[in-house]
C-alpha atoms as a PDB file:
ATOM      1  CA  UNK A   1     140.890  96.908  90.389  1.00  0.00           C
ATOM      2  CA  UNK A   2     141.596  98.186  87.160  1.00  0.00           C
ATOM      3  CA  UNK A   3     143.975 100.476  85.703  1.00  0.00           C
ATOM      4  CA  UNK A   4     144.028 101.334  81.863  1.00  0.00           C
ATOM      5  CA  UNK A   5     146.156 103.658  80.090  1.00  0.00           C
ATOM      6  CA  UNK A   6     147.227 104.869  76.678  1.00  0.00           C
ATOM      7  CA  UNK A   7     150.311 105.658  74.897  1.00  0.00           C
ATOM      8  CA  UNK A   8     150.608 106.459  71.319  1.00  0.00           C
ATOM      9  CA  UNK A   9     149.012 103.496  69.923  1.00  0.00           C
ATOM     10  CA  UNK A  10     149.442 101.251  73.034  1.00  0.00           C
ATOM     11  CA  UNK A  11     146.793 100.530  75.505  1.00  0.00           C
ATOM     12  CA  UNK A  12     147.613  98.732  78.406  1.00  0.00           C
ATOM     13  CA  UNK A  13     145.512  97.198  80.630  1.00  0.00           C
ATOM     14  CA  UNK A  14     146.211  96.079  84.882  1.00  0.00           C
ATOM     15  CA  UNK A  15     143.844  93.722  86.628  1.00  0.00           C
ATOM     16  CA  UNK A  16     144.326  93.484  90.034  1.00  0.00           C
ATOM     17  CA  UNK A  17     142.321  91.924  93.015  1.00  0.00           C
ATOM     18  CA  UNK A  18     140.748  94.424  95.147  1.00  0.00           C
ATOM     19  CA  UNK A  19     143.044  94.886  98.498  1.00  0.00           C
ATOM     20  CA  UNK A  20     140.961  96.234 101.714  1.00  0.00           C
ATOM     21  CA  UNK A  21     144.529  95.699 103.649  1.00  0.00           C
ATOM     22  CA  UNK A  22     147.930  95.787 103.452  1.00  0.00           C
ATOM     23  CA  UNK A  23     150.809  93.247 105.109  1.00  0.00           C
ATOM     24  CA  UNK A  24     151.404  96.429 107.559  1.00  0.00           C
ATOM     25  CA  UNK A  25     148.008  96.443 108.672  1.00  0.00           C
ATOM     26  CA  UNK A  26     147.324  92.966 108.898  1.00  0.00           C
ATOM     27  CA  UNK A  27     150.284  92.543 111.296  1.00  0.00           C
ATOM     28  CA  UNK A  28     148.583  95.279 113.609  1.00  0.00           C
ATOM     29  CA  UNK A  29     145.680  92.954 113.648  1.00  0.00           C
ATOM     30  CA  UNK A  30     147.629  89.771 114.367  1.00  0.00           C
ATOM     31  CA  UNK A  31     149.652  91.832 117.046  1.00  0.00           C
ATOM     32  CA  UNK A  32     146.047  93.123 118.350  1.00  0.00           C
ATOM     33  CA  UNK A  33     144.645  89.631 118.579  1.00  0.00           C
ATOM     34  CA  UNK A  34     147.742  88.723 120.421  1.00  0.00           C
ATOM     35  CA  UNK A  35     147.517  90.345 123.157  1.00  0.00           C
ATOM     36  CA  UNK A  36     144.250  89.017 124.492  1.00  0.00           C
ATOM     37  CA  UNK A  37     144.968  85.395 124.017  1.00  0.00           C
ATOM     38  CA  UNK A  38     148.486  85.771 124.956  1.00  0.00           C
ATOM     39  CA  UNK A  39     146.797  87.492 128.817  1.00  0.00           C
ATOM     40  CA  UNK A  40     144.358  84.706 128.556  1.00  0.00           C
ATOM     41  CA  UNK A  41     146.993  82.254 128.036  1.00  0.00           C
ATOM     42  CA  UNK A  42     149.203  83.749 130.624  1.00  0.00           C
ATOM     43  CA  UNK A  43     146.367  83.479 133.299  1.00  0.00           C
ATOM     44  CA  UNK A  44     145.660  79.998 132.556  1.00  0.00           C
ATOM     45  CA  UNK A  45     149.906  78.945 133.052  1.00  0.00           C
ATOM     46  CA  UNK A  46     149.569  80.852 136.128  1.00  0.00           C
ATOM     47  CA  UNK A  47     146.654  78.836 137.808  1.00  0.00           C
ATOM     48  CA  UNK A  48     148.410  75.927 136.932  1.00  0.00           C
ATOM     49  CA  UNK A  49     147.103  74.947 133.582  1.00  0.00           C
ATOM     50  CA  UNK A  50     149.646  75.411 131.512  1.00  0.00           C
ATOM     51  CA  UNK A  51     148.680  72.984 128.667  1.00  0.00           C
ATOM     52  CA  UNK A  52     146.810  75.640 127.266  1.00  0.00           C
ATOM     53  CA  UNK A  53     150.025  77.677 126.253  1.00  0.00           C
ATOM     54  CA  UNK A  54     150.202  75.501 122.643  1.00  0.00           C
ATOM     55  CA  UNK A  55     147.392  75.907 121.942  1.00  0.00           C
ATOM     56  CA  UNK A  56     147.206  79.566 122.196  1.00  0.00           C
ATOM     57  CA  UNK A  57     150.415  79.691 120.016  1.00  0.00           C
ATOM     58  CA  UNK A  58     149.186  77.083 117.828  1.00  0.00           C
ATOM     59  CA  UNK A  59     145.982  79.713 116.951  1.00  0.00           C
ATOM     60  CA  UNK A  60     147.862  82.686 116.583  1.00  0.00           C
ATOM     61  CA  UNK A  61     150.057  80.698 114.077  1.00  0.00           C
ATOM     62  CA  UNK A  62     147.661  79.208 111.688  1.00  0.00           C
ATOM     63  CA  UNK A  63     145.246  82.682 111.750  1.00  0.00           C
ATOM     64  CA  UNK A  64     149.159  84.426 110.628  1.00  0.00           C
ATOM     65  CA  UNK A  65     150.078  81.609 108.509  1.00  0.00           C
ATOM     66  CA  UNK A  66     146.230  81.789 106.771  1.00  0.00           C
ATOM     67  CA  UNK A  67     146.529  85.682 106.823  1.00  0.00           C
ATOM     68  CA  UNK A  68     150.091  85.853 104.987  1.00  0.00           C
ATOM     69  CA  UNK A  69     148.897  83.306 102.309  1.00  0.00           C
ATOM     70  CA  UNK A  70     145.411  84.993 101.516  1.00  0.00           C
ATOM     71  CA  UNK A  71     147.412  88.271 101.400  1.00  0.00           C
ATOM     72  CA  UNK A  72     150.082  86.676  98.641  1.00  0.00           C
ATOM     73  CA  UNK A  73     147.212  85.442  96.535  1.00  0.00           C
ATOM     74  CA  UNK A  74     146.742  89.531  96.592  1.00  0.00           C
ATOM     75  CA  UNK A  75     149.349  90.431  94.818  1.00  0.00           C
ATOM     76  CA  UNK A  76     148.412  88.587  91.684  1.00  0.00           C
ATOM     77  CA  UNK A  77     147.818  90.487  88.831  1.00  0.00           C
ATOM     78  CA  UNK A  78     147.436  90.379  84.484  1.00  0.00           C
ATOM     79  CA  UNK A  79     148.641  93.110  82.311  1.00  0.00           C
ATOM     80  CA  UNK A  80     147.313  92.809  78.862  1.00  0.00           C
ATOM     81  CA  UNK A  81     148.936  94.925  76.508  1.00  0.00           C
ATOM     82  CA  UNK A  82     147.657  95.710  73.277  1.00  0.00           C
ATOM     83  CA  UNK A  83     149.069  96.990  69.962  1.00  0.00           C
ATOM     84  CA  UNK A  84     148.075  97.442  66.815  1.00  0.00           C
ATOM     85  CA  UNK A  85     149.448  94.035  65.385  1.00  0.00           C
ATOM     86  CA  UNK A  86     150.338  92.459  68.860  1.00  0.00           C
ATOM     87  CA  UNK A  87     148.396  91.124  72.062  1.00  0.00           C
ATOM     88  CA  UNK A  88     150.351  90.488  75.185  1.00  0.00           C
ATOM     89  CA  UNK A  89     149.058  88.963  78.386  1.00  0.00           C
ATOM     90  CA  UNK A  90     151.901  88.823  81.696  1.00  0.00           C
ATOM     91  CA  UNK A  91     150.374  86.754  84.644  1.00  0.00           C
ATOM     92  CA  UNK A  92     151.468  85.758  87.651  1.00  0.00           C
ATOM     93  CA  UNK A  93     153.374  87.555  90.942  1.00  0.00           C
ATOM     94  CA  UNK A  94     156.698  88.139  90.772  1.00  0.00           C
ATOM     95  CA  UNK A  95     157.929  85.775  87.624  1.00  0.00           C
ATOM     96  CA  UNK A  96     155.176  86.557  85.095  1.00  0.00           C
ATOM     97  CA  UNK A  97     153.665  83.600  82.717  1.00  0.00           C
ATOM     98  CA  UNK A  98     153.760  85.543  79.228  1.00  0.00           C
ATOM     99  CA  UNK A  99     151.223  85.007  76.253  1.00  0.00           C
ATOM    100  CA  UNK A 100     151.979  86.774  72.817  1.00  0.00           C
ATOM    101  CA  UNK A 101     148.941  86.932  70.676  1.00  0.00           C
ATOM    102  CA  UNK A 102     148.406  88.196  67.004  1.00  0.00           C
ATOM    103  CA  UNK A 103     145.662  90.624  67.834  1.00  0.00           C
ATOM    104  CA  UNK A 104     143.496  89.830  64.366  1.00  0.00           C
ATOM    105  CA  UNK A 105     143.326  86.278  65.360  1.00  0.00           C
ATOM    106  CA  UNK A 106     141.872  87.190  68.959  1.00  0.00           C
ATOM    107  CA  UNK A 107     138.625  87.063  70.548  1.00  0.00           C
ATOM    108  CA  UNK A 108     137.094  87.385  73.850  1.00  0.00           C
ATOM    109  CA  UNK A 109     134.808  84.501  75.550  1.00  0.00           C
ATOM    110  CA  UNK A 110     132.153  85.125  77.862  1.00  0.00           C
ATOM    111  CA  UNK A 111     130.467  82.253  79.966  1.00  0.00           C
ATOM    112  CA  UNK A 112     127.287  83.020  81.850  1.00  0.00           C
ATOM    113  CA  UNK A 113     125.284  80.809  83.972  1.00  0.00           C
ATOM    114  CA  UNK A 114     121.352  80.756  83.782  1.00  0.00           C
ATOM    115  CA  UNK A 115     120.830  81.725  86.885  1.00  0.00           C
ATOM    116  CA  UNK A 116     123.786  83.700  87.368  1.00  0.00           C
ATOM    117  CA  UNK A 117     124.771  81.942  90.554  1.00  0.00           C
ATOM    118  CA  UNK A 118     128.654  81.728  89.627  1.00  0.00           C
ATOM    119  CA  UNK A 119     130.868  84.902  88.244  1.00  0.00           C
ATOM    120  CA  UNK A 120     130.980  85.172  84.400  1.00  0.00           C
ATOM    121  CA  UNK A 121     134.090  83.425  82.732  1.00  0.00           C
ATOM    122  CA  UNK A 122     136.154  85.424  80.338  1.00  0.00           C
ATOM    123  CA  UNK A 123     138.923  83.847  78.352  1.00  0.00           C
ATOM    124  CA  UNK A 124     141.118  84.987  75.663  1.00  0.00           C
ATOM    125  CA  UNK A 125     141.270  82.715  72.791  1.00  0.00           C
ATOM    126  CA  UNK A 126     143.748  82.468  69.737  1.00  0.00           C
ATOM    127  CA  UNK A 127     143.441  79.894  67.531  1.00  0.00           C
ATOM    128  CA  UNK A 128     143.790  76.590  69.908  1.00  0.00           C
ATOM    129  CA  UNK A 129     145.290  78.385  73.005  1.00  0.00           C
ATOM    130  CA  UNK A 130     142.956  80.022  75.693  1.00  0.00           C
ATOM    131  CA  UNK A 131     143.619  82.085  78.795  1.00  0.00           C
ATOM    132  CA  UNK A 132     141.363  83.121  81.313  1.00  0.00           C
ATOM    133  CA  UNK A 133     141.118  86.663  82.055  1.00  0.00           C
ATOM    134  CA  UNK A 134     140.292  88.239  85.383  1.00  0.00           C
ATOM    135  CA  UNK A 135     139.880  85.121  87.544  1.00  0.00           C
ATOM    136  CA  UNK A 136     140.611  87.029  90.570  1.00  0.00           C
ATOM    137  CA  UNK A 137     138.242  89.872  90.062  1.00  0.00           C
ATOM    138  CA  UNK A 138     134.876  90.498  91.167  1.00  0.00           C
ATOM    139  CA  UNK A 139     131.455  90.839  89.501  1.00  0.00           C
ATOM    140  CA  UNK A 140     131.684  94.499  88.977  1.00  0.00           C
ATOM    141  CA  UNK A 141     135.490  94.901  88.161  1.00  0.00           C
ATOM    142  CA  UNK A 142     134.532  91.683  85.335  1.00  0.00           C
ATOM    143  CA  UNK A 143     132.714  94.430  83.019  1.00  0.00           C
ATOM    144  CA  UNK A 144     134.874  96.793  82.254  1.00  0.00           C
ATOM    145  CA  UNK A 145     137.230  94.402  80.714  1.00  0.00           C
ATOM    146  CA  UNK A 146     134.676  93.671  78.394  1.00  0.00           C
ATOM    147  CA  UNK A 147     133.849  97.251  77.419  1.00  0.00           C
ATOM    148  CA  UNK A 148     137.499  97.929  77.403  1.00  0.00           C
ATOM    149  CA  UNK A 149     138.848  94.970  75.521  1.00  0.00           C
ATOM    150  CA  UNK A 150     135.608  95.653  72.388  1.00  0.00           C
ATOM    151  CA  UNK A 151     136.938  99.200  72.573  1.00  0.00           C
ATOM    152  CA  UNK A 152     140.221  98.047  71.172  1.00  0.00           C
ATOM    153  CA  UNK A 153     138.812  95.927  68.336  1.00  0.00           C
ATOM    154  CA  UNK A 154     138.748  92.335  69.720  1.00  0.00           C
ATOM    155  CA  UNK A 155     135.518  89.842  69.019  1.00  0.00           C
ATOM    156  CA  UNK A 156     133.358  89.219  72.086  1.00  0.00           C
ATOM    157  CA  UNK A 157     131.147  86.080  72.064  1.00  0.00           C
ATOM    158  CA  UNK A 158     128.886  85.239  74.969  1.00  0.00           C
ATOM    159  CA  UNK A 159     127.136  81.933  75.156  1.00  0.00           C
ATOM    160  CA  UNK A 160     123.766  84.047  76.289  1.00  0.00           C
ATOM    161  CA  UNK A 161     123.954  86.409  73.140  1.00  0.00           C
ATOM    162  CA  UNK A 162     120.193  86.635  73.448  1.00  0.00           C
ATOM    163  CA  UNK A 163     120.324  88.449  76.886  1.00  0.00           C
END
């Protein structure tokens, strides 16, 4: 997901992973696929088989343990900010990783694959220093940085310049 927006001569730009679910709703589903292996669990310990009672737990742990971590990696996000002198990038969840940039000395990367079988690569460079942009997004969401970011003024250079 993006978000842009302008303010006097400051554009700044959000990209964000696309969320289909929130931690409310995906603890409905965990408490939904609960209940039927916690009653197939239960009949099991009372036929005598109880052995199957860590197990059960042992599932509904890992899928909430697996669910909670792909949900974190959800709430990453980069916020470029651009000036007319200045180029700032914040990364990261909570503690953001910050990159300040003079804007003239900027330019935009794009890799490509022949075949396009893998997600275009964008990175930021500035002088020696590079830093990817968008990792998280998807194919569609990877464009409009592009049109966005050329918009403002920076270089892009794309190793199939041909295409």
């Amino acid at each position: 997901m993006i978000l842009i927006s302008h303010q006097d001569n400051i554009a700044t730009i959000v990209l964000r992973p696309n969320r289909s679910i929130n931690w409310k709703q995906i603890k409905i589903v965990l408490l939904l696929l609960a209940l039927p292996v916690g009653l197939i669990a239960f009949g099991w310990w009372w036929i005598g088989v109880w052995v199957i009672l860590p197990f059960a737990g042992f599932e509904l742990l890992l899928l909430a343990l697996l669910m909670y971590r792909v949900n974190w990696q959800l709430y990453r996000q980069q916020v470029i900010t651009i000036t007319d002198d200045l180029l700032t990038i914040e990364e990261g969840y909570r503690s953001a990783r910050r990159y300040q940039f003079a804007r003239p000395h900027c330019y935009v990367t794009i890799t490509e694959t022949q075949g396009h079988w893998q997600l275009p690569l964008f990175y930021l460079h500035h002088h020696h220093q590079q830093v990817a942009l968008g990792s998280f997004l998807n194919l569609s969401d990877r464009q409009d940085p592009k049109r966005v970011l050329s918009q403002h003024g920076l270089r892009i250079c794309n190793n199939r310049w041909w295409q």
